[in-house]
C-alpha atoms as a PDB file:
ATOM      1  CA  UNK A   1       0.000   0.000   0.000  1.00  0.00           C
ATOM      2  CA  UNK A   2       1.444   3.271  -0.794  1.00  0.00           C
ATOM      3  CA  UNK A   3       1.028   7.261   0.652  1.00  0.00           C
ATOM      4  CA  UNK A   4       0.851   9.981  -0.378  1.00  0.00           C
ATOM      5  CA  UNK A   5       2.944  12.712   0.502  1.00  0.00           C
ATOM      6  CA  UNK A   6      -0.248  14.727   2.130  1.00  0.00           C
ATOM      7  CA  UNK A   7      -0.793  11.366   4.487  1.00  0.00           C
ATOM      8  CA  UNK A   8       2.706  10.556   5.296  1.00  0.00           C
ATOM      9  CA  UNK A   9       3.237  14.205   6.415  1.00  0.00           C
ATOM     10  CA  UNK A  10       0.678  14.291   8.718  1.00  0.00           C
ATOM     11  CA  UNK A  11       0.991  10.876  10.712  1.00  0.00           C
ATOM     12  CA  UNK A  12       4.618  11.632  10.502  1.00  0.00           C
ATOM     13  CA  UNK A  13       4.251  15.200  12.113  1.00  0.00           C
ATOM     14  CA  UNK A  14       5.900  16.927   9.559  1.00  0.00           C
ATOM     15  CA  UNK A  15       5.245  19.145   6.665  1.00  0.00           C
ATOM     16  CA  UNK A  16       4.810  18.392   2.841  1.00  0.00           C
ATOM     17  CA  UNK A  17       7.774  21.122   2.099  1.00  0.00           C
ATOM     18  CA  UNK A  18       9.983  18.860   4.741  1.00  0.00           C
ATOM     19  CA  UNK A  19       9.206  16.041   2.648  1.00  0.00           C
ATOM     20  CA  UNK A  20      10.028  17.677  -0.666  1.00  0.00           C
ATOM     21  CA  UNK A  21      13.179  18.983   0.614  1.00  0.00           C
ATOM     22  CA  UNK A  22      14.084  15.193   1.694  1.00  0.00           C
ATOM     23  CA  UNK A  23      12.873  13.965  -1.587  1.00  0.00           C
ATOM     24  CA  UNK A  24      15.327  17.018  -3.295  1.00  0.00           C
ATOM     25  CA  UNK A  25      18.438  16.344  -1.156  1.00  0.00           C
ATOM     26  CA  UNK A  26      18.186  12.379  -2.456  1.00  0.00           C
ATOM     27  CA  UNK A  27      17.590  11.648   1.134  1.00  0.00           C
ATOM     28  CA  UNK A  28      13.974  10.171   1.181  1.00  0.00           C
ATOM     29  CA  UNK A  29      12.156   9.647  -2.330  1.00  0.00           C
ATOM     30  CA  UNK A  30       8.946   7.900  -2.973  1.00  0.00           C
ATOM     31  CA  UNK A  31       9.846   4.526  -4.078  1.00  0.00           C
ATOM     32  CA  UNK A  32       6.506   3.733  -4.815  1.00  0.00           C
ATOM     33  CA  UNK A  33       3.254   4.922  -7.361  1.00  0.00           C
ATOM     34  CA  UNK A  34      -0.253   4.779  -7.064  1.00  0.00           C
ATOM     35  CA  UNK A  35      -2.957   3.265  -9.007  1.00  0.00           C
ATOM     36  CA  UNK A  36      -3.435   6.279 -11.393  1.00  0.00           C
ATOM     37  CA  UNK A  37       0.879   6.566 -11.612  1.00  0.00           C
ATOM     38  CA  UNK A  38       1.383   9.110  -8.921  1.00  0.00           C
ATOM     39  CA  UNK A  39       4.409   8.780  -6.634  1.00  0.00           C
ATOM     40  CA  UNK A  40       3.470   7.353  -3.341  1.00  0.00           C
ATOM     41  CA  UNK A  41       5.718   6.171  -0.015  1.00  0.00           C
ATOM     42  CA  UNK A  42       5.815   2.202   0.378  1.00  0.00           C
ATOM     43  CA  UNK A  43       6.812   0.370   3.986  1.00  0.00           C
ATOM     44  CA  UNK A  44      10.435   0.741   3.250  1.00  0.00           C
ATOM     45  CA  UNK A  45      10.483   4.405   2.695  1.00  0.00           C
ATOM     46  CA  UNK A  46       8.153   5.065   6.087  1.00  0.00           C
ATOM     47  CA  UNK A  47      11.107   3.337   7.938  1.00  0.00           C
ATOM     48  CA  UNK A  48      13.987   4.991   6.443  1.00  0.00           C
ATOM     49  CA  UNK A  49      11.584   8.073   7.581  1.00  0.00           C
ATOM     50  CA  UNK A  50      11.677   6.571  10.504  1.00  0.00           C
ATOM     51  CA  UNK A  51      15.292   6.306  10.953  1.00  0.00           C
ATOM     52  CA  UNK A  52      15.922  10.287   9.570  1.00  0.00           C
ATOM     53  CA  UNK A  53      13.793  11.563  11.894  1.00  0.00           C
ATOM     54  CA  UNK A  54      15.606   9.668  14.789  1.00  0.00           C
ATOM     55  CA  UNK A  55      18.655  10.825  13.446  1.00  0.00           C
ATOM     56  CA  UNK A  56      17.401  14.351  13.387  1.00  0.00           C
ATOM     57  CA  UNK A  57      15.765  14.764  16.940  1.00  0.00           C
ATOM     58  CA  UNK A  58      19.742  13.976  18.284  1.00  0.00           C
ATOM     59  CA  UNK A  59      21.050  17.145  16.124  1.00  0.00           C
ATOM     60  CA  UNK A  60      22.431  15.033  13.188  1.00  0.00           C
ATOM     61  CA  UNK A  61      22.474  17.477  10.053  1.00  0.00           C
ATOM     62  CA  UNK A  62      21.292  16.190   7.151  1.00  0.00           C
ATOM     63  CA  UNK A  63      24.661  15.637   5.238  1.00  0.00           C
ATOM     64  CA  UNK A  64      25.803  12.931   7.946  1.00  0.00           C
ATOM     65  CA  UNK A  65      22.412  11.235   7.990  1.00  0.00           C
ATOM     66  CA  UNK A  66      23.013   9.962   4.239  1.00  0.00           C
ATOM     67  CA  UNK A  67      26.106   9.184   5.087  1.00  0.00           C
ATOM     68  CA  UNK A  68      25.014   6.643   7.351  1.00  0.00           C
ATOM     69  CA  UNK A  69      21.789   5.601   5.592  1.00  0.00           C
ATOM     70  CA  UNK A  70      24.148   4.721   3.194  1.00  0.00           C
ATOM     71  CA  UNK A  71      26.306   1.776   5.212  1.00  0.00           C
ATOM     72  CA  UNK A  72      24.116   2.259   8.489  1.00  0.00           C
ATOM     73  CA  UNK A  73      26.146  -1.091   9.967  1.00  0.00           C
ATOM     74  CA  UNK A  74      29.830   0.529   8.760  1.00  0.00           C
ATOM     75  CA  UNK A  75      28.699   4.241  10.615  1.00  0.00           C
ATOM     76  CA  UNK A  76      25.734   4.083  12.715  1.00  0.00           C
ATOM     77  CA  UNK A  77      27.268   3.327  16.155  1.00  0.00           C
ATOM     78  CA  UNK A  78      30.415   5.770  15.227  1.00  0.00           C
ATOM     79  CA  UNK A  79      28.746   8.578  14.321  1.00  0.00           C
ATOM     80  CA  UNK A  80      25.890   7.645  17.451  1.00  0.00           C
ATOM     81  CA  UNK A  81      29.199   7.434  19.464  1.00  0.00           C
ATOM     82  CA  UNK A  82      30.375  10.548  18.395  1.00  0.00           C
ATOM     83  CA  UNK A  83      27.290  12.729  19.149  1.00  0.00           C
ATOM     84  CA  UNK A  84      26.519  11.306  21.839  1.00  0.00           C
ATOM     85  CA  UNK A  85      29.801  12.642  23.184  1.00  0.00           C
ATOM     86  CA  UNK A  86      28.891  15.992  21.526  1.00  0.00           C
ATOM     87  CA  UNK A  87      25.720  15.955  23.414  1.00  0.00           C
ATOM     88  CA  UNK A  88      27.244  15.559  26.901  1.00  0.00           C
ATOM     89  CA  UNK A  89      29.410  18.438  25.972  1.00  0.00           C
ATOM     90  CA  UNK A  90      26.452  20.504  25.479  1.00  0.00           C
ATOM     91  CA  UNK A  91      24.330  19.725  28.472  1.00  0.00           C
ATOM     92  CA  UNK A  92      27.692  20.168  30.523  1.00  0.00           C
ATOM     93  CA  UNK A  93      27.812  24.171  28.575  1.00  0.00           C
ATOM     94  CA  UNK A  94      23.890  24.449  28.922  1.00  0.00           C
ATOM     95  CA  UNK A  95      23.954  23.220  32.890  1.00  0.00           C
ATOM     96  CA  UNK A  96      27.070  25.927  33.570  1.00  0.00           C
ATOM     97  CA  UNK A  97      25.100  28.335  31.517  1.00  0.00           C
ATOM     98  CA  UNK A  98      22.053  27.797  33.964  1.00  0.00           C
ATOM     99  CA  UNK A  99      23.565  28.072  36.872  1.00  0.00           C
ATOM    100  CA  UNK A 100      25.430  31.550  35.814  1.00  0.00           C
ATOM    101  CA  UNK A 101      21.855  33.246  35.138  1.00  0.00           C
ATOM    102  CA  UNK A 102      20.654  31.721  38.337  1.00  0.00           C
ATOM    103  CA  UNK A 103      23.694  33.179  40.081  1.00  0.00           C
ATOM    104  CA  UNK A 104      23.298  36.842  37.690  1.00  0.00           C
ATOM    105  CA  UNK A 105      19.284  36.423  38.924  1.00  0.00           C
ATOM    106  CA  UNK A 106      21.037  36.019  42.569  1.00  0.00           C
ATOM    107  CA  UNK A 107      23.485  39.302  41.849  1.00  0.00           C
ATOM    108  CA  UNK A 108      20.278  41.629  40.869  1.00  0.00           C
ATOM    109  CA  UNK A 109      18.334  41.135  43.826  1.00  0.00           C
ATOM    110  CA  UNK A 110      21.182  41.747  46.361  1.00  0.00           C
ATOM    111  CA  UNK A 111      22.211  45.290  46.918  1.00  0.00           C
ATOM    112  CA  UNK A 112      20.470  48.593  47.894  1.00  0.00           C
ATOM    113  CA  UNK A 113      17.510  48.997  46.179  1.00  0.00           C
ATOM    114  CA  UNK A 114      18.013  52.133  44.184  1.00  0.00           C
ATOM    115  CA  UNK A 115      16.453  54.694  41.756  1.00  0.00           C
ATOM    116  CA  UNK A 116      18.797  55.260  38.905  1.00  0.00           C
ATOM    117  CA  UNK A 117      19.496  59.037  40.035  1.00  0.00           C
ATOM    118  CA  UNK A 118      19.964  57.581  43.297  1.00  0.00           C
ATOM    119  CA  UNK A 119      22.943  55.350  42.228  1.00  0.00           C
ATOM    120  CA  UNK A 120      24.669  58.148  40.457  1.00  0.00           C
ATOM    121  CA  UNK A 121      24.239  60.442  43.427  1.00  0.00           C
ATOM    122  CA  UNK A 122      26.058  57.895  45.682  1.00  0.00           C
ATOM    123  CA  UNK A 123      27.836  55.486  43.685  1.00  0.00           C
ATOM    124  CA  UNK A 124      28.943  58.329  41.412  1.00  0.00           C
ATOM    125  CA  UNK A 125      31.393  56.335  38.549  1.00  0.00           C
ATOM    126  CA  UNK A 126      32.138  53.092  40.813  1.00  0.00           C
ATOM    127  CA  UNK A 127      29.546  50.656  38.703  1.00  0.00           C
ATOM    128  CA  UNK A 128      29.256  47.322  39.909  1.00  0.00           C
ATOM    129  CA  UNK A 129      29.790  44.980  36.616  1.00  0.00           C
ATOM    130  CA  UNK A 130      27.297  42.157  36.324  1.00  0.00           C
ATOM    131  CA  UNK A 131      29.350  39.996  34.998  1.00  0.00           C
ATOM    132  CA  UNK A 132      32.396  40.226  37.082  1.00  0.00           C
ATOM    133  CA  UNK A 133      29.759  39.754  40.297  1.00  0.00           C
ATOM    134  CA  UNK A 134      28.341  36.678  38.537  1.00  0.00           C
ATOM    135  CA  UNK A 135      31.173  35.497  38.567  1.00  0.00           C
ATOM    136  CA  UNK A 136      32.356  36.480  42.038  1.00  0.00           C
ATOM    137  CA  UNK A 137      29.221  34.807  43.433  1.00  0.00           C
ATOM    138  CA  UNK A 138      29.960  31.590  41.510  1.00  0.00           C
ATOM    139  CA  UNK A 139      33.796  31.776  42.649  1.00  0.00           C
ATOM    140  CA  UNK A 140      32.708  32.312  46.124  1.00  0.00           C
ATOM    141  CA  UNK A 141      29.204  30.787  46.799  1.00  0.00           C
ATOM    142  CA  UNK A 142      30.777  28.374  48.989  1.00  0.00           C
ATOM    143  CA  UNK A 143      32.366  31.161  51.860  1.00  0.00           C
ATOM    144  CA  UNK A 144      30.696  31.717  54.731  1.00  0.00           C
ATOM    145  CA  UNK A 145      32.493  35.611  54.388  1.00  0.00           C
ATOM    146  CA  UNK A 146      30.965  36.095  50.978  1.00  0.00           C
ATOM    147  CA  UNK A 147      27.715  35.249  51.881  1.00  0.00           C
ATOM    148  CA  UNK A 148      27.643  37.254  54.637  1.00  0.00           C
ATOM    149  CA  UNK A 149      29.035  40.145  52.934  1.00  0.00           C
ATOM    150  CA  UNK A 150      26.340  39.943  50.478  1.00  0.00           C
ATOM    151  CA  UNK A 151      23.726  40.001  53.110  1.00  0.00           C
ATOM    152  CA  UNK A 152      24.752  42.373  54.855  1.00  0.00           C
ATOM    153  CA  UNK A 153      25.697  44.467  51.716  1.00  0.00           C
ATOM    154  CA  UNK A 154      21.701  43.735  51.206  1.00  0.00           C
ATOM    155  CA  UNK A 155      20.719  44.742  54.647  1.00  0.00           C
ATOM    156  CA  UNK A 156      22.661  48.856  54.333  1.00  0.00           C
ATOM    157  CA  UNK A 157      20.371  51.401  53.800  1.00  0.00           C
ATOM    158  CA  UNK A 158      21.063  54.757  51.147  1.00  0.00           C
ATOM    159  CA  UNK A 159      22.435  56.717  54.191  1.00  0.00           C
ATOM    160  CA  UNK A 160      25.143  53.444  54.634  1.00  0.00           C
ATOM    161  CA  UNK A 161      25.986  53.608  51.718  1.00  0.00           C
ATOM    162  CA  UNK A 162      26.627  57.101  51.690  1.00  0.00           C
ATOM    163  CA  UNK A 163      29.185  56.530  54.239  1.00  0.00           C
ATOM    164  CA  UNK A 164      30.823  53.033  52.933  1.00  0.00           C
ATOM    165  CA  UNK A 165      31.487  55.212  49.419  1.00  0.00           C
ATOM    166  CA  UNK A 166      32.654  58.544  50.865  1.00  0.00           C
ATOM    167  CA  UNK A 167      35.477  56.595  53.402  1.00  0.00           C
ATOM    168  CA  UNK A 168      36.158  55.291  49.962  1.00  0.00           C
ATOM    169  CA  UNK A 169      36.726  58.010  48.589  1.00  0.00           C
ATOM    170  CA  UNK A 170      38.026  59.563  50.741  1.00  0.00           C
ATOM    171  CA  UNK A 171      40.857  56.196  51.171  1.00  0.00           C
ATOM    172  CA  UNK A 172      41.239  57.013  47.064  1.00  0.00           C
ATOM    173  CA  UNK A 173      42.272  60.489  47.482  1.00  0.00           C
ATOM    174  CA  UNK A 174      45.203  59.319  50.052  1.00  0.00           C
ATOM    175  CA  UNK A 175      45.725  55.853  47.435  1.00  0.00           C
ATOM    176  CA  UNK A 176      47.186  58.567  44.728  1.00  0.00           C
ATOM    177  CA  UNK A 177      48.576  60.674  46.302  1.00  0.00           C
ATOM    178  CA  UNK A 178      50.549  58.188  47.870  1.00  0.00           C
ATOM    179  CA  UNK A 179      51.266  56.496  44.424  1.00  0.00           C
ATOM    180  CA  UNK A 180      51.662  59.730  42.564  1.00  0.00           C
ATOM    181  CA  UNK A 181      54.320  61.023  45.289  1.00  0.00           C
ATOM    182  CA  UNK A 182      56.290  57.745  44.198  1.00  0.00           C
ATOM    183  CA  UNK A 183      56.078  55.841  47.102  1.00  0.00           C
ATOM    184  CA  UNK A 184      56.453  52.074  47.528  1.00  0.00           C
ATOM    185  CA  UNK A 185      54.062  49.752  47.529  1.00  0.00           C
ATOM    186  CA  UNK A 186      55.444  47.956  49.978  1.00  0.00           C
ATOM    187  CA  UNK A 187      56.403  51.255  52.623  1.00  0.00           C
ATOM    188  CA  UNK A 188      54.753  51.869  55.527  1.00  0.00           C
ATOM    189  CA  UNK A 189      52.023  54.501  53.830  1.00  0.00           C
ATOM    190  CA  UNK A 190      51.033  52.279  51.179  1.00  0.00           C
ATOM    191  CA  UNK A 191      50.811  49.588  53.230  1.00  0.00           C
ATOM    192  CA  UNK A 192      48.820  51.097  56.026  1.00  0.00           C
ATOM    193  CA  UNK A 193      46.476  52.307  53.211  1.00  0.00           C
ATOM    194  CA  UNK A 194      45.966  48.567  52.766  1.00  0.00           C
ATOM    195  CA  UNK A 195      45.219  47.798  56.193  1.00  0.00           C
ATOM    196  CA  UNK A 196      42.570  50.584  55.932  1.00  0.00           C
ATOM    197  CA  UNK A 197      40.994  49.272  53.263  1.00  0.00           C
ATOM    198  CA  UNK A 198      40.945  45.520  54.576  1.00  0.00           C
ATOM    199  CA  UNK A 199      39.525  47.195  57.806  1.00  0.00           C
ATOM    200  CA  UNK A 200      36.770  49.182  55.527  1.00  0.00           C
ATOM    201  CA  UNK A 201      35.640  45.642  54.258  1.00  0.00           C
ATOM    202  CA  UNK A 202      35.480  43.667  57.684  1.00  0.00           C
ATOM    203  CA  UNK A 203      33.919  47.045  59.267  1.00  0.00           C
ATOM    204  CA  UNK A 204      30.887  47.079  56.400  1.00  0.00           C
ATOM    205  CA  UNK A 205      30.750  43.618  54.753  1.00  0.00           C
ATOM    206  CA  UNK A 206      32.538  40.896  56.334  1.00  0.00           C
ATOM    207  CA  UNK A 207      35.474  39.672  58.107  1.00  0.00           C
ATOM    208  CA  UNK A 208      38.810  39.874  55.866  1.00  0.00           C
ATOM    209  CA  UNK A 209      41.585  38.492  57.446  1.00  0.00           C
ATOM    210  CA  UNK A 210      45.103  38.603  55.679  1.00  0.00           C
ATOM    211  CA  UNK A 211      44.557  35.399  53.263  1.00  0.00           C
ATOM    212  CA  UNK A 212      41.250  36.335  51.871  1.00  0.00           C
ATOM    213  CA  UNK A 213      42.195  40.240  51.316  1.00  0.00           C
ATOM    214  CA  UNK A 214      45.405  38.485  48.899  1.00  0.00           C
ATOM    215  CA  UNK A 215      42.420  36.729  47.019  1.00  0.00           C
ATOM    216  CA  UNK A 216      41.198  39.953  46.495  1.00  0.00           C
ATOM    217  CA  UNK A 217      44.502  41.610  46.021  1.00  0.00           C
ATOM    218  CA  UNK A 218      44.505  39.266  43.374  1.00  0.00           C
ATOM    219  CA  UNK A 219      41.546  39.898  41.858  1.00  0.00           C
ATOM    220  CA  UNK A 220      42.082  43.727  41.569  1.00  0.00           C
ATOM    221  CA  UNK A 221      45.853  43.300  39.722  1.00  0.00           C
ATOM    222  CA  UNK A 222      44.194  40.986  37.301  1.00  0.00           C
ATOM    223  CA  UNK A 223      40.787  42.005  36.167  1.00  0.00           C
ATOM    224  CA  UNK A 224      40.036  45.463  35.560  1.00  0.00           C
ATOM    225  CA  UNK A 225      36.686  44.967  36.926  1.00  0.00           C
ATOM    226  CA  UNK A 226      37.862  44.250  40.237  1.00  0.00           C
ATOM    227  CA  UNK A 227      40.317  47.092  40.156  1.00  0.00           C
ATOM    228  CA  UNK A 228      36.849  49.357  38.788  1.00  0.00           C
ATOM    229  CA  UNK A 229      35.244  49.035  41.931  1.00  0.00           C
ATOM    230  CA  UNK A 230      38.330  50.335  44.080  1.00  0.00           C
ATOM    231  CA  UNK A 231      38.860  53.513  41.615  1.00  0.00           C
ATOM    232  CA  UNK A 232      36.934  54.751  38.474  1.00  0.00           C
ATOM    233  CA  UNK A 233      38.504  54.707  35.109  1.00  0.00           C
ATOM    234  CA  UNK A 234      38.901  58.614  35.499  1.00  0.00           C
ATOM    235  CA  UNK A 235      41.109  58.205  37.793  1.00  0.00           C
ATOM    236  CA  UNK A 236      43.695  55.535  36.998  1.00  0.00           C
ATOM    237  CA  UNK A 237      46.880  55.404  36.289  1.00  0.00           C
ATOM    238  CA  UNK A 238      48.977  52.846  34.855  1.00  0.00           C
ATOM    239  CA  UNK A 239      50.534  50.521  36.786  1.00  0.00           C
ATOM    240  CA  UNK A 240      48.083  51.486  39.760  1.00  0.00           C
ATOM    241  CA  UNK A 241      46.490  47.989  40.229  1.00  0.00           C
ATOM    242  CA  UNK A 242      49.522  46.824  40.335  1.00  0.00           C
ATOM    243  CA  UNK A 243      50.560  48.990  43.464  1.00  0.00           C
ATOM    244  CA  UNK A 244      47.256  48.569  44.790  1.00  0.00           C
ATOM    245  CA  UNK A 245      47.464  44.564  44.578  1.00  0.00           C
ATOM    246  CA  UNK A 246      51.151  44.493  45.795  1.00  0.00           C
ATOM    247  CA  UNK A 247      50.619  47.074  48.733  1.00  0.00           C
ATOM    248  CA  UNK A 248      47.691  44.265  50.332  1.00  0.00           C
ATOM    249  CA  UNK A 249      49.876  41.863  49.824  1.00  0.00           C
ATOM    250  CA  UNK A 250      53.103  43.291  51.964  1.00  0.00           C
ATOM    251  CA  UNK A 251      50.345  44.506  54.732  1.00  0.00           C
ATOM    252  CA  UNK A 252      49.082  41.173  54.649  1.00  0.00           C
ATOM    253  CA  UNK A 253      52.709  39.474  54.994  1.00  0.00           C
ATOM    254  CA  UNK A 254      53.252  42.358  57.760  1.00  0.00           C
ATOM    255  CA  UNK A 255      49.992  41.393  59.617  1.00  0.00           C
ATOM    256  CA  UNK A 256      50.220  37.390  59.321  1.00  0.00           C
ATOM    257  CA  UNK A 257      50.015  36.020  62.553  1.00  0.00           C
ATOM    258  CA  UNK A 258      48.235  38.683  64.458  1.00  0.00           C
ATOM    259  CA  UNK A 259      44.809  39.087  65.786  1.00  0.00           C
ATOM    260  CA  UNK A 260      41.936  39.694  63.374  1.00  0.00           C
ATOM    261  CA  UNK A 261      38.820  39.912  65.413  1.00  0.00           C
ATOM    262  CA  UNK A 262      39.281  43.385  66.857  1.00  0.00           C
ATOM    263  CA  UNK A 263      37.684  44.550  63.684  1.00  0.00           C
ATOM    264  CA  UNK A 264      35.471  47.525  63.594  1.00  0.00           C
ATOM    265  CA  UNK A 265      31.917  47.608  63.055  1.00  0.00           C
ATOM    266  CA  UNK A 266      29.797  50.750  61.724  1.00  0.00           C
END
């Protein structure tokens, strides 16, 4: 008995143009014809159907699905190997990509809730890059200091923040012209400008002993976005993060050993 394109397209769930472009790319032609000579579909050609549209739910492209229609015993489990490999790959990249938006979805709802003037007003150019915290709250999900540092970052009102920027900027003023007077980054200013900042942190966000304020040293001398948050492209200078990363670290070698919870709390 044969079928007409019509009637194979519709138990197949497909469309009449998906079977003429099949039928075009030598892939699937009628073998058949019908009582008054019309090309029809016999048994044979509903299973090699069949087979394509397997071969098409796992991704194959078309070109590689005559190639193994063609020898299916020579390529079948080879090429099944092979994207099944492929397809691991991709649920691996879609499951990392899921768990980045849930962390970005994470990101947005922590923070002072602000209007947009608002922000400018007291964040002035310090922007906080979505992607770099993304990726900070992947990096440190698993810290007991990050996560309180982000709720308590969620818990400071516009009037904290008010203060936690203008220490900062104030601590920025002091940063160059400590670096622009030449001084070393591991002396005793730039290095107590260090401590101040790892005491700004513990006093508004979280505890930051020596180790984790390298990590962040870290951080700022290798991603600009890191370094963004400390001072605003206007006022950078080159080889700043740099100065910046290597002054936390000689504070922290200076402090290592000593008592960390005398920190200060606003």
């Amino acid at each position: 008995m044969g079928y007409s394109v019509g009637q194979v397209a519709a138990f197949a769930g497909v469309t009449v143009r998906t079977l003429h472009h099949y039928d075009k790319a030598g892939l699937l032609s009628p073998s058949d014809r019908s009582p008054a000579g019309y090309r029809s579909y016999g048994d044979a050609d509903l299973a090699r159907l069949q087979q394509i549209l397997f071969y098409r739910e796992l991704g194959f492209p078309l070109d590689e699905i005559a190639v193994i229609l063609r020898d299916p015993q020579a390529n079948a489990l080879h090429h099944l190997r092979s994207r099944q490999r492929r397809l691991r790959e991709e649920i691996d990249r879609l499951e990392r990509l899921a768990e980045v938006a849930e962390q970005a979805i994470e990101v947005q709802r922590t923070g002072v809730t602000l209007t947009p003037e608002e922000r400018f007003e007291v964040f002035g150019e310090i922007s906080f890059d979505l992607s770099y915290a993304t990726e900070a709250q992947l990096k440190w999900r698993d810290s007991a200091a990050y996560r309180e540092a982000m709720a308590r970052a969620d818990a400071h009102t516009k009037e904290d923040w008010r203060r936690i920027m203008s220490e900062a900027a104030a601590w920025r003023d002091r940063l160059l012209a400590v670096f622009d007077a030449g001084e070393p980054a591991d002396g005793e200013r730039a290095t107590d400008l260090a401590e101040e900042h790892r005491r700004h942190l513990s006093r508004w966000f979280a505890p930051c002993p020596p180790d984790m304020h390298r990590r962040i040293a870290d951080d700022v001398g290798a991603d600009p976005r890191a370094f963004a948050l400390l001072v605003p492209p206007s006022q950078q200078r080159p080889g700043l993060a740099a100065y910046v990363s290597k002054a936390i670290h000689a504070n922290a070698a200076r402090r290592d050993g000593s008592r960390t919870d005398d920190e200060e709390h606003p």
